[in-house]
C-alpha atoms as a PDB file:
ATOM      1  CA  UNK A   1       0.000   0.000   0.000  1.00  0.00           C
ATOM      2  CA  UNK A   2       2.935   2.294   0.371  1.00  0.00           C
ATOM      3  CA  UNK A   3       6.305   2.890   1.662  1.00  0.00           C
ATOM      4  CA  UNK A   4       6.790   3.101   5.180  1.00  0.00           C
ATOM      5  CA  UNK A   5       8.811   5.997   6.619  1.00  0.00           C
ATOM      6  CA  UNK A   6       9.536   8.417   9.921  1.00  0.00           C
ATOM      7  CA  UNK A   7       7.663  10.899   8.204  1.00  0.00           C
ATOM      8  CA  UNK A   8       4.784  11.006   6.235  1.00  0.00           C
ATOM      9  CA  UNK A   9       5.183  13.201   2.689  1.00  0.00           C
ATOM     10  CA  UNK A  10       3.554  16.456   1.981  1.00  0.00           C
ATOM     11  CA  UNK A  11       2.306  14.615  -1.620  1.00  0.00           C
ATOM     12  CA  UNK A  12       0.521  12.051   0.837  1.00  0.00           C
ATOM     13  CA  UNK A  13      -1.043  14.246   2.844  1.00  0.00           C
ATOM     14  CA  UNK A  14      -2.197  16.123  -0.223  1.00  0.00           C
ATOM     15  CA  UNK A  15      -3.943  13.422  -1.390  1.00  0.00           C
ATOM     16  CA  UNK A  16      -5.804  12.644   1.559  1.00  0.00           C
ATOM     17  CA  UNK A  17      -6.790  16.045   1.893  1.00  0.00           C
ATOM     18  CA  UNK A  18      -8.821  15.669  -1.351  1.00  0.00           C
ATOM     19  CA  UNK A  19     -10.087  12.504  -0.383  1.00  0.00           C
ATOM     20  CA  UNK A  20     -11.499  14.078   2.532  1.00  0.00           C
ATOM     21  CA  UNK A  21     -13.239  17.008   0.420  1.00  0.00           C
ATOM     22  CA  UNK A  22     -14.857  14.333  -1.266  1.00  0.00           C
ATOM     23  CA  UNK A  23     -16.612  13.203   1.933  1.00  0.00           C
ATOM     24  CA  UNK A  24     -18.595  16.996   1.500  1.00  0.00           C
ATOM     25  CA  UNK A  25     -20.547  15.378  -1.412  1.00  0.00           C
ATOM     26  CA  UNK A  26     -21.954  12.936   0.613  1.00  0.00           C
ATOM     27  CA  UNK A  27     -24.000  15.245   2.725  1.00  0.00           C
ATOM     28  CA  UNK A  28     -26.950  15.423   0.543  1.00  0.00           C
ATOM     29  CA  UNK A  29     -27.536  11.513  -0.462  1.00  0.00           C
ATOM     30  CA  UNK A  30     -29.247   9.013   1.533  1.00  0.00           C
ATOM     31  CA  UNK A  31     -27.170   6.818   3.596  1.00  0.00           C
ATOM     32  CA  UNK A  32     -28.548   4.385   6.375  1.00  0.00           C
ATOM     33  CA  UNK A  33     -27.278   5.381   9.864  1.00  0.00           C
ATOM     34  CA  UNK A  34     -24.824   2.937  10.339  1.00  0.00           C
ATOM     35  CA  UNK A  35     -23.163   3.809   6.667  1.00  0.00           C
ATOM     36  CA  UNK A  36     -22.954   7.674   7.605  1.00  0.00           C
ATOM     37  CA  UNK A  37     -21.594   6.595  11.081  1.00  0.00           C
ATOM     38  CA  UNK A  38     -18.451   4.662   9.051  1.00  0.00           C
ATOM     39  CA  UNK A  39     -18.269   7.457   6.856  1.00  0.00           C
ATOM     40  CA  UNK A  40     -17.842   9.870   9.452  1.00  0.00           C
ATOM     41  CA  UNK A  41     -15.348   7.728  11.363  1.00  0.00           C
ATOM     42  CA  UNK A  42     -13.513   7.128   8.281  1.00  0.00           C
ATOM     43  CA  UNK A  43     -13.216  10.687   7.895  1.00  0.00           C
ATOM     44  CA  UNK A  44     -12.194  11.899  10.795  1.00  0.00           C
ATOM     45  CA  UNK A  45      -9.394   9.188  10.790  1.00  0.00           C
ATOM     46  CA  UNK A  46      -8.106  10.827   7.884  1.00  0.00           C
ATOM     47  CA  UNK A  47      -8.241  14.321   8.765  1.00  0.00           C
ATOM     48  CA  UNK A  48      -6.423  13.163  12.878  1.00  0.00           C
ATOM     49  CA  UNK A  49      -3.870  12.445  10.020  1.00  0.00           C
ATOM     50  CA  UNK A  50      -3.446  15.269   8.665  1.00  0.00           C
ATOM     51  CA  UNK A  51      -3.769  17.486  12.084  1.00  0.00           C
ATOM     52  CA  UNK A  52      -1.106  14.872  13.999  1.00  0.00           C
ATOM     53  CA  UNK A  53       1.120  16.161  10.798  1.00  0.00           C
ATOM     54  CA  UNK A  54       0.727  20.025  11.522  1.00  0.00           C
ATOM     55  CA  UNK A  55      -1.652  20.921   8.878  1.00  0.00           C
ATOM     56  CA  UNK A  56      -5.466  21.157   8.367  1.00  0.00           C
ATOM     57  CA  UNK A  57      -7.698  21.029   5.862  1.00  0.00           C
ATOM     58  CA  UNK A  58      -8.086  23.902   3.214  1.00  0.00           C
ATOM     59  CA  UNK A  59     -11.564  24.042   2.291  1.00  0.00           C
ATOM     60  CA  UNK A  60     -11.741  27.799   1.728  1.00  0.00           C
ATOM     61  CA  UNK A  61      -9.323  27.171  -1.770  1.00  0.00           C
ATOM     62  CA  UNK A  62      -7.025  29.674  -0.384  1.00  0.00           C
ATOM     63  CA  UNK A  63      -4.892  29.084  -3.664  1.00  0.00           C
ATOM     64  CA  UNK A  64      -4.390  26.172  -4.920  1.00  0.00           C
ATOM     65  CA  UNK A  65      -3.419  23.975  -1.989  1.00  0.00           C
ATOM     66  CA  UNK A  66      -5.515  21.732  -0.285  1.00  0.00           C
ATOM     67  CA  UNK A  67      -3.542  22.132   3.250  1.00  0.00           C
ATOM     68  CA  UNK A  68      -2.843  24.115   4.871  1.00  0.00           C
ATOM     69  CA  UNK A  69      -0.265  24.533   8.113  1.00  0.00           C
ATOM     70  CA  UNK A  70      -1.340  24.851  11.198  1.00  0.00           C
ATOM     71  CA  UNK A  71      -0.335  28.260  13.082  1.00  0.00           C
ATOM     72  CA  UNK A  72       1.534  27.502  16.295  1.00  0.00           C
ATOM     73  CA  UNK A  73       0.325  28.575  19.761  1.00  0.00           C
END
């Protein structure tokens, strides 16, 4: 499935980004409740990724990335 390594690549991170915008679409179809609850857990998997990595989400389309970093406190 891919290569394992200490750090997990910007390109990577990218991609699950998008994958994650896709969940958006699924807001306004029917699901039954226990397919929406998967969904949602599968999504929020994917986005602890991204967070534990120091970025979030861009779904504003500041630019043209689809993360961006998080500020620190």
């Amino acid at each position: 499935m891919s290569n394992l390594a200490d750090k997990t690549e910007y390109r990577a991170l990218s991609i699950i980004a998008r994958m994650i915008k896709e969940f958006e679409r699924l807001h306004y179809l029917e699901m039954t409740k226990s397919d929406d609850w998967d969904a949602s857990s599968a999504r929020n998997l994917l986005e602890g990724i991204i967070e534990s990595n120091g970025y979030k989400v861009n779904y504003q389309c500041i630019g043209n990335r689809p993360l961006l970093k998080n500020q620190k406190k």
